[in-house]
N, C-alpha and C. Protein backbone atom coordinates (compact mmCIF):
# COMPACT_ATOMS: atom_id res chain seq x y z
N UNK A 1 -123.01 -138.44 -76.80
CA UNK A 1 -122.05 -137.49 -76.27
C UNK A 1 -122.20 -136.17 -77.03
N UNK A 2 -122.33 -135.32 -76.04
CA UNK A 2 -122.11 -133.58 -76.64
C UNK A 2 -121.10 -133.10 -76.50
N UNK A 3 -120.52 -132.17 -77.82
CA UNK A 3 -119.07 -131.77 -77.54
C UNK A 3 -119.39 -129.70 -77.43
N UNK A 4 -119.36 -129.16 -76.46
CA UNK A 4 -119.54 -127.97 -76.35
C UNK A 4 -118.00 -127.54 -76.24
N UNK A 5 -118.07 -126.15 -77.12
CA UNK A 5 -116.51 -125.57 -77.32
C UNK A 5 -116.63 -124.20 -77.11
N UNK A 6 -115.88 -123.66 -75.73
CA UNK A 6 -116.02 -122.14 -75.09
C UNK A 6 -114.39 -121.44 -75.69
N UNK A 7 -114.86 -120.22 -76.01
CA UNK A 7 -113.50 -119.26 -75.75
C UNK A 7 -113.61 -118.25 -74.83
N UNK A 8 -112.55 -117.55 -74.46
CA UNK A 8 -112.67 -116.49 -73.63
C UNK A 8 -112.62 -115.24 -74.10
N UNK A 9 -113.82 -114.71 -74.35
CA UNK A 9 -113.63 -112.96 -74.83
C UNK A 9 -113.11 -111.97 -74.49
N UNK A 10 -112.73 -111.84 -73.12
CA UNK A 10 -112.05 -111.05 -72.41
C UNK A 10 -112.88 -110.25 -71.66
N UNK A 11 -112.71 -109.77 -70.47
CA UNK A 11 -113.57 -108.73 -69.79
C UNK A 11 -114.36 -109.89 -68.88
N UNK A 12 -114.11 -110.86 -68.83
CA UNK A 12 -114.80 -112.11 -67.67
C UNK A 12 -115.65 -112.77 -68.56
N UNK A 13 -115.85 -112.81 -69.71
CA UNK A 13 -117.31 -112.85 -70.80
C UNK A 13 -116.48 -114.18 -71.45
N UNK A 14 -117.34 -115.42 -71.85
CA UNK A 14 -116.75 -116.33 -72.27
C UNK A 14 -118.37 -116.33 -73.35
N UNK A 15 -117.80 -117.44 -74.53
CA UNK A 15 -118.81 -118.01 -75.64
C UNK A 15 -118.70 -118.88 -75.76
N UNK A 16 -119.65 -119.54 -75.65
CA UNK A 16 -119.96 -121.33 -76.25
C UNK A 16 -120.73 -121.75 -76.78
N UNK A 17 -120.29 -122.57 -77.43
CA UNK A 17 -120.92 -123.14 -79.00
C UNK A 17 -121.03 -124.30 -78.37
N UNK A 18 -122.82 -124.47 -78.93
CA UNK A 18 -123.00 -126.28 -78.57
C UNK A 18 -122.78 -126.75 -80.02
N UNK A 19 -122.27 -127.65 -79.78
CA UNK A 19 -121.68 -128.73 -81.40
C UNK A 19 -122.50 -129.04 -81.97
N UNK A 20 -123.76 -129.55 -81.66
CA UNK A 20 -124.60 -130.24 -82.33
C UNK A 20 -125.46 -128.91 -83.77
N UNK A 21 -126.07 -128.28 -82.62
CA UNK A 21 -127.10 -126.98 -82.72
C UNK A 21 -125.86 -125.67 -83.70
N UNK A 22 -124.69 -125.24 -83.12
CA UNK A 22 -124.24 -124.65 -83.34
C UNK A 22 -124.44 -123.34 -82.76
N UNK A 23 -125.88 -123.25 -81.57
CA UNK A 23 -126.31 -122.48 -80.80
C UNK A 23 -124.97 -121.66 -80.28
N UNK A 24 -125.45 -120.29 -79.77
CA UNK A 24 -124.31 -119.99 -78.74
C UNK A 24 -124.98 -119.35 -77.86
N UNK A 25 -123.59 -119.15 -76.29
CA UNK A 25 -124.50 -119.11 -74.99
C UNK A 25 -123.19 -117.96 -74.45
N UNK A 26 -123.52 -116.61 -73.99
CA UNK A 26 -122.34 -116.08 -73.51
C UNK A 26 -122.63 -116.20 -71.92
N UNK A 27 -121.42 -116.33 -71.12
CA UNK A 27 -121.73 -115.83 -69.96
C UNK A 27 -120.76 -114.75 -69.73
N UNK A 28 -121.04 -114.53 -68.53
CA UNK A 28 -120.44 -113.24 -67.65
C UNK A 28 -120.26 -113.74 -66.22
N UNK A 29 -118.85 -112.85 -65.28
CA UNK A 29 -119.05 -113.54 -64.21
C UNK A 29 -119.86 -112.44 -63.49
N UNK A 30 -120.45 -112.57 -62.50
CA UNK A 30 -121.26 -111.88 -61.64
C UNK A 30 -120.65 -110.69 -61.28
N UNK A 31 -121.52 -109.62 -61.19
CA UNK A 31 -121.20 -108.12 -60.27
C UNK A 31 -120.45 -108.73 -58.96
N UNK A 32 -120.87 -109.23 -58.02
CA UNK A 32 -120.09 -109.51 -56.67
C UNK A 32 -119.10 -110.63 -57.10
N UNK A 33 -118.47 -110.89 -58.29
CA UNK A 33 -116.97 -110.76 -58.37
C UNK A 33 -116.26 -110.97 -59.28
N UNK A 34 -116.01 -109.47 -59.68
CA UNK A 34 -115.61 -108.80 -60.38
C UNK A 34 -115.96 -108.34 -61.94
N UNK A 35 -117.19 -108.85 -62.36
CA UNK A 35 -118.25 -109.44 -63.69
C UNK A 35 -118.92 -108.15 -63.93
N UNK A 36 -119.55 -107.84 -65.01
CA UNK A 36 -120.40 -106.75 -65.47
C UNK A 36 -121.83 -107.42 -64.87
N UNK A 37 -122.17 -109.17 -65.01
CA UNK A 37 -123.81 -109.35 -64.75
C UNK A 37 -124.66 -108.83 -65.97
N UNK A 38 -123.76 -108.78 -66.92
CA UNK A 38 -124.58 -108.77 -68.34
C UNK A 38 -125.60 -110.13 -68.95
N UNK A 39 -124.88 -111.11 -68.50
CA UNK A 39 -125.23 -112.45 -69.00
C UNK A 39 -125.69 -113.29 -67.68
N UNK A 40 -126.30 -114.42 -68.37
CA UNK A 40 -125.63 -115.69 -67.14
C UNK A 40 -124.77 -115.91 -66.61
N UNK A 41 -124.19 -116.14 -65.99
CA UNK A 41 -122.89 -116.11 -65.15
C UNK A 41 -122.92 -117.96 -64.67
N UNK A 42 -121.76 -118.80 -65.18
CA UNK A 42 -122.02 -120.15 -65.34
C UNK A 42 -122.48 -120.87 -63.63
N UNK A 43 -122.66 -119.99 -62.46
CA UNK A 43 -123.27 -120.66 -61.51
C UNK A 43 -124.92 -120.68 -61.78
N UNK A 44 -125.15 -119.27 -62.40
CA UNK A 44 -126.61 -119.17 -62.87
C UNK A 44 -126.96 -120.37 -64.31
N UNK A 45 -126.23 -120.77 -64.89
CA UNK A 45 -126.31 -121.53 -65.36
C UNK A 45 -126.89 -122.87 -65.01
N UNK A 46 -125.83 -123.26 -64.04
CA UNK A 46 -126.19 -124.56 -63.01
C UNK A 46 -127.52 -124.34 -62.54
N UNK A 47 -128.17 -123.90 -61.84
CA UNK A 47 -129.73 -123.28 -61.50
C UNK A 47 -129.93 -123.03 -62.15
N UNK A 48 -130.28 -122.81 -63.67
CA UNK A 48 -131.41 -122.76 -64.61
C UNK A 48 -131.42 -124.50 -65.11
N UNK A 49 -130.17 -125.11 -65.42
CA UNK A 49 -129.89 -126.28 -65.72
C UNK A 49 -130.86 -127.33 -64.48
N UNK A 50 -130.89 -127.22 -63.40
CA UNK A 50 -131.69 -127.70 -62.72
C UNK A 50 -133.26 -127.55 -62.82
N UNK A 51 -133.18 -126.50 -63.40
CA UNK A 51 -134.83 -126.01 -63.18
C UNK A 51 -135.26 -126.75 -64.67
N UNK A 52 -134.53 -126.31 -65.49
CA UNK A 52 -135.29 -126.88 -66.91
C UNK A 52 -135.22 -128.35 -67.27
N UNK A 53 -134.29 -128.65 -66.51
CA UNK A 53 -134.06 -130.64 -66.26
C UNK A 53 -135.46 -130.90 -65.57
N UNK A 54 -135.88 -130.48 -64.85
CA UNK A 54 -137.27 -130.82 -64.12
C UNK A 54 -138.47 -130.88 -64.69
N UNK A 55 -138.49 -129.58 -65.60
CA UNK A 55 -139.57 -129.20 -66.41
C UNK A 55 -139.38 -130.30 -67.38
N UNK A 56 -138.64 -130.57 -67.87
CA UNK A 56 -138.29 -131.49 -69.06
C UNK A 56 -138.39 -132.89 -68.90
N UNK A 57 -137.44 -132.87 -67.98
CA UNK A 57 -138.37 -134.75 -67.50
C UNK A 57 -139.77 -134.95 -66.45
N UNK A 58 -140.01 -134.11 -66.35
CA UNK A 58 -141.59 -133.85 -66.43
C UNK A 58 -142.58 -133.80 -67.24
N UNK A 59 -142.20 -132.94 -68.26
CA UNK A 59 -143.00 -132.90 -69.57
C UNK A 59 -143.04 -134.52 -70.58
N UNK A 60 -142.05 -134.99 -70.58
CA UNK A 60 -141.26 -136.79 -71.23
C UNK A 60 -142.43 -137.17 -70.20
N UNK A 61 -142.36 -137.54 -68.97
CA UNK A 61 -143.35 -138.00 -68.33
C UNK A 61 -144.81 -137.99 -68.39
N UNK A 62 -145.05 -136.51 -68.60
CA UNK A 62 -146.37 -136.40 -68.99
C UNK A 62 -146.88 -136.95 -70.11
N UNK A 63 -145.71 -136.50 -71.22
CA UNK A 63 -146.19 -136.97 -72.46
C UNK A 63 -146.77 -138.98 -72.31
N UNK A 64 -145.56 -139.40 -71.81
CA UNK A 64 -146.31 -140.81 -71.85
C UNK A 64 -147.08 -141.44 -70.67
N UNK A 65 -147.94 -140.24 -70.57
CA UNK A 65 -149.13 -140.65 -69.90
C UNK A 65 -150.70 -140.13 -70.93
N UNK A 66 -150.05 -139.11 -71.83
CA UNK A 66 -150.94 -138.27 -72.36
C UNK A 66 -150.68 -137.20 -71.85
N UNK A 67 -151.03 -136.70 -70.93
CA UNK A 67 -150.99 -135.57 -69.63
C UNK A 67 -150.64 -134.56 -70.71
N UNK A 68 -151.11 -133.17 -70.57
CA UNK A 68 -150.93 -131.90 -71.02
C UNK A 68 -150.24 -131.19 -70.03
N UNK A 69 -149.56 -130.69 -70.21
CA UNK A 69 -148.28 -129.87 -68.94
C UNK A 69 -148.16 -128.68 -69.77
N UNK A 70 -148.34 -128.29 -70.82
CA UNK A 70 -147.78 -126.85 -71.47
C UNK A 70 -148.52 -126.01 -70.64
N UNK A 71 -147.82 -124.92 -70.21
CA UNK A 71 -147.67 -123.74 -69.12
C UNK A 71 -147.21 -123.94 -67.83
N UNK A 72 -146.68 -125.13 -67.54
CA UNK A 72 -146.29 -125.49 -66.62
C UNK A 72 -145.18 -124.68 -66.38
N UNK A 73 -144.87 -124.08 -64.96
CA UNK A 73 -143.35 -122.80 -64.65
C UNK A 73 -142.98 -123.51 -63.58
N UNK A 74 -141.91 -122.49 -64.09
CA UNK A 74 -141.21 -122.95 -61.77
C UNK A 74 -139.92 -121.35 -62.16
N UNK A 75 -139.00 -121.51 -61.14
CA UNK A 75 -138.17 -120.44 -60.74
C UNK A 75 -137.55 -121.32 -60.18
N UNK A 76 -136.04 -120.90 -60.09
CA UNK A 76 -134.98 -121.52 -59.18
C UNK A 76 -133.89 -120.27 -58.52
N UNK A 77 -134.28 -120.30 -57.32
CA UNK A 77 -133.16 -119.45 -56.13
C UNK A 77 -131.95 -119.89 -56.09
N UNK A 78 -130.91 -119.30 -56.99
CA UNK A 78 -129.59 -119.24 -56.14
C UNK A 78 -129.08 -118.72 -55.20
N UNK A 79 -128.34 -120.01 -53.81
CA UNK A 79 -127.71 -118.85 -53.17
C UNK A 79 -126.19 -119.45 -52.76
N UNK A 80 -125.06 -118.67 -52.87
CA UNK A 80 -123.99 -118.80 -53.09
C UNK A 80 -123.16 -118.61 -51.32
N UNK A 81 -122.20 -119.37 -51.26
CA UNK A 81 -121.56 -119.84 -50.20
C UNK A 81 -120.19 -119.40 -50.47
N UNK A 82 -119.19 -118.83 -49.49
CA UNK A 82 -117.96 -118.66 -49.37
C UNK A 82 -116.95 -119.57 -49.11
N UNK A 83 -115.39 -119.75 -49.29
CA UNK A 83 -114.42 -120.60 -48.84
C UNK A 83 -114.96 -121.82 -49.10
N UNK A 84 -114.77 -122.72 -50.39
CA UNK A 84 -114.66 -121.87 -51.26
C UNK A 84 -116.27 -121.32 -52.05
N UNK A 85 -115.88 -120.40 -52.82
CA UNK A 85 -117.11 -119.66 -53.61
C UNK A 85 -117.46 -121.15 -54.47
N UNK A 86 -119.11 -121.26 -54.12
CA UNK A 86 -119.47 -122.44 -54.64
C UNK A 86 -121.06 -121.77 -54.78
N UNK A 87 -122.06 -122.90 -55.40
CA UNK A 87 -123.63 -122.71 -55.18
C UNK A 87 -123.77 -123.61 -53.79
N UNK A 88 -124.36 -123.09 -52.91
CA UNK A 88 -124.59 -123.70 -51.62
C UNK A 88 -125.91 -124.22 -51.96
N UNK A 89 -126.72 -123.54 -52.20
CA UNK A 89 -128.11 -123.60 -51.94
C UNK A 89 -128.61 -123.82 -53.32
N UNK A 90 -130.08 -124.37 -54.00
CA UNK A 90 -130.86 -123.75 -55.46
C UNK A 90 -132.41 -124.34 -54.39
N UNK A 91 -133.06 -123.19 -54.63
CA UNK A 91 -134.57 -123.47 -53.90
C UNK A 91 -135.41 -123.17 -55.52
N UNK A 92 -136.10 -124.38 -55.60
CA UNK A 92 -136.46 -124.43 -56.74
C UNK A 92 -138.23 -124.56 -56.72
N UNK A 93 -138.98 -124.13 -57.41
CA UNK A 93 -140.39 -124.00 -56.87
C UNK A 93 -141.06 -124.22 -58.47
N UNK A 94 -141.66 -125.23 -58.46
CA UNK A 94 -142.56 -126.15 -59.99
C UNK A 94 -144.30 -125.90 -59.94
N UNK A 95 -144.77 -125.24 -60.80
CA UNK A 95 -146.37 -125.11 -60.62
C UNK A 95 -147.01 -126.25 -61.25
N UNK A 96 -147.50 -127.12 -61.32
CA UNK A 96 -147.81 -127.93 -62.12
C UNK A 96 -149.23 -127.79 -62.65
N UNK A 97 -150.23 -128.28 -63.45
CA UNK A 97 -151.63 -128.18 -63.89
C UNK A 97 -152.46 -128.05 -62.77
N UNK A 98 -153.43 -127.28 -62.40
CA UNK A 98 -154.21 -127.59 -61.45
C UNK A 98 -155.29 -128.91 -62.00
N UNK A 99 -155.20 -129.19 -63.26
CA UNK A 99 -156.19 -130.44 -63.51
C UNK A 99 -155.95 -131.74 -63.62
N UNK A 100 -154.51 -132.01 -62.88
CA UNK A 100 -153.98 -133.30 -62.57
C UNK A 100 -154.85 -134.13 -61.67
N UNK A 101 -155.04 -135.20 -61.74
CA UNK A 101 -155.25 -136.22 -60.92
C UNK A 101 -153.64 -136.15 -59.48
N UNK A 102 -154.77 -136.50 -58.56
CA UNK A 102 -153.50 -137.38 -57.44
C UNK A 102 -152.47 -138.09 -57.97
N UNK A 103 -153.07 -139.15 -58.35
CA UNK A 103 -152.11 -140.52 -59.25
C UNK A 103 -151.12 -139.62 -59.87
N UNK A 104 -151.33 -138.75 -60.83
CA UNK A 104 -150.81 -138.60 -62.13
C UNK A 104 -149.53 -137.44 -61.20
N UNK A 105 -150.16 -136.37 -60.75
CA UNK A 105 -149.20 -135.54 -59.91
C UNK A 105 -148.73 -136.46 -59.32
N UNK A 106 -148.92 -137.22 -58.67
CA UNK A 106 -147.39 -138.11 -57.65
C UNK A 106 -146.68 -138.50 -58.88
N UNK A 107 -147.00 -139.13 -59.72
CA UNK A 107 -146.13 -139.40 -60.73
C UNK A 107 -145.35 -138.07 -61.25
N UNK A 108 -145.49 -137.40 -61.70
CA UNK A 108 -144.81 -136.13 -62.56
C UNK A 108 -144.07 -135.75 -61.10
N UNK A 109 -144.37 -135.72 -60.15
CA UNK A 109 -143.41 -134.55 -59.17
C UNK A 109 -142.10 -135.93 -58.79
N UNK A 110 -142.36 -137.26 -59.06
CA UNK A 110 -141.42 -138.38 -58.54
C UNK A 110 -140.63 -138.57 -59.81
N UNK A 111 -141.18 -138.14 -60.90
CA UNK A 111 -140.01 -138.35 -61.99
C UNK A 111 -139.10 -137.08 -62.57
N UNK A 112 -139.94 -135.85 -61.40
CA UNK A 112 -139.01 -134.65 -61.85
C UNK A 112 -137.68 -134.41 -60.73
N UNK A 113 -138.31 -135.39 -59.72
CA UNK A 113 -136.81 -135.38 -58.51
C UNK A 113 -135.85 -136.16 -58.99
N UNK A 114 -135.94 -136.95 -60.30
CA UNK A 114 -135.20 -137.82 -60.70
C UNK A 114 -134.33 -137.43 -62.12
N UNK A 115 -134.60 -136.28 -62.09
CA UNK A 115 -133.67 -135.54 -63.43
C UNK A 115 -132.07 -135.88 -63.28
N UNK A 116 -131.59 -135.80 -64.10
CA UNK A 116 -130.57 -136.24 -64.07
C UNK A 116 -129.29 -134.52 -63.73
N UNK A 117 -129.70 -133.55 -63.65
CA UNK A 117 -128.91 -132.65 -63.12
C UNK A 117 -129.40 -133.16 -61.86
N UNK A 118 -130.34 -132.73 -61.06
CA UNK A 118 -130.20 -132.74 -59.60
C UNK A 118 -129.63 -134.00 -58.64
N UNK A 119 -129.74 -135.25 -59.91
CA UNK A 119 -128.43 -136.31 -59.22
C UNK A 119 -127.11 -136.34 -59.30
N UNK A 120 -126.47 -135.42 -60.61
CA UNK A 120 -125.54 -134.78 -60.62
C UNK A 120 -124.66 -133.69 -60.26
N UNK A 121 -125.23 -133.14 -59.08
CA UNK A 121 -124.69 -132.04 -57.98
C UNK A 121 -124.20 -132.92 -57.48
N UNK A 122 -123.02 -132.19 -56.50
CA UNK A 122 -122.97 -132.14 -55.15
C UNK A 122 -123.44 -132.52 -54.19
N UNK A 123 -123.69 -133.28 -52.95
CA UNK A 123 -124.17 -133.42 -52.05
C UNK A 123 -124.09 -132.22 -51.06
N UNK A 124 -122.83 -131.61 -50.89
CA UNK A 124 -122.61 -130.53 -50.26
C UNK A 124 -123.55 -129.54 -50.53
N UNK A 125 -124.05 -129.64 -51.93
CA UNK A 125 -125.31 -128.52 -51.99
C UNK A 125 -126.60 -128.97 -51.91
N UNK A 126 -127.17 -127.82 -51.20
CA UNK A 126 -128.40 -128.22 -50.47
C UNK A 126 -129.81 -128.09 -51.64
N UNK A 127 -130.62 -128.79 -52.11
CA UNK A 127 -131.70 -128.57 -53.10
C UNK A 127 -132.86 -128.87 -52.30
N UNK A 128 -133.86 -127.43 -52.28
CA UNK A 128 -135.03 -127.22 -51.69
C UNK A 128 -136.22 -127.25 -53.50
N UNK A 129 -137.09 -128.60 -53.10
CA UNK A 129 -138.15 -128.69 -54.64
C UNK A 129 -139.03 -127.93 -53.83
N UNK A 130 -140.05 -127.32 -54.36
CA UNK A 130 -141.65 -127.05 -53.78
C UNK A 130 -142.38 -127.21 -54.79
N UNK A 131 -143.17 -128.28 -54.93
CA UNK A 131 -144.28 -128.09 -55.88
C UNK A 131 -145.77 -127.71 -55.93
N UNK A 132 -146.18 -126.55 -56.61
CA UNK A 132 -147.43 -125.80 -56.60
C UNK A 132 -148.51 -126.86 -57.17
């Protein structure tokens, strides 16, 4: 269990401290409502949280195959839905090694749909993978 502890700075801007690390993470809420868009803004959060859950249990995967994955990218599209204001959409796009085997790519792209953020959404939100 992780215990993360946020305050509110004022001006829409919040800080959080992960417990473990002692790291900190500010966000901001977005320009379209009412936010400066200085920071992450915690929906952009959720879509990066998806994207790097992928990369990551991808990389765990690779590793216990051997597999080399360092430079491996991707990007994740947010797109946001009204009544109520939610993430509707994250179109998420993974490049993987061009020197994979078949075998080995079906493996890495079947254990990155299995991250544990993208089973933890919503159903209501829609998740588009593409893998390069």
């Amino acid at each position: 269990m992780v215990r993360i502890e946020a305050v509110y700075d004022g001006g829409l801007r919040c800080t959080a401290t992960h417990g473990p690390s002692g790291e900190k993470l500010i966000t901001d809420a977005p320009v379209d409502n009412m936010g400066k868009g200085e920071s992450f803004s915690p929906t952009d959060l959720l879509a990066t949280s998806a994207l790097n859950c992928m990369l990551t249990i991808i990389a765990i995967a690779a590793d216990s195959r051997g597999l080399d994955v360092v430079g491996m990218s991707g990007s994740v599209e947010k797109i946001m839905a009204g009544g109520p204001r939610r993430v509707a959409r994250l179109e998420i796009e993974l490049t993987l090694p061009a020197n994979l085997s078949d075998e080995d790519r079906e493996f890495l792209i079947r254990r990155g749909m299995a991250c544990p953020v993208h089973k933890s959404v919503s159903e209501q939100m829609e998740l588009e993978v593409k893998f390069h």
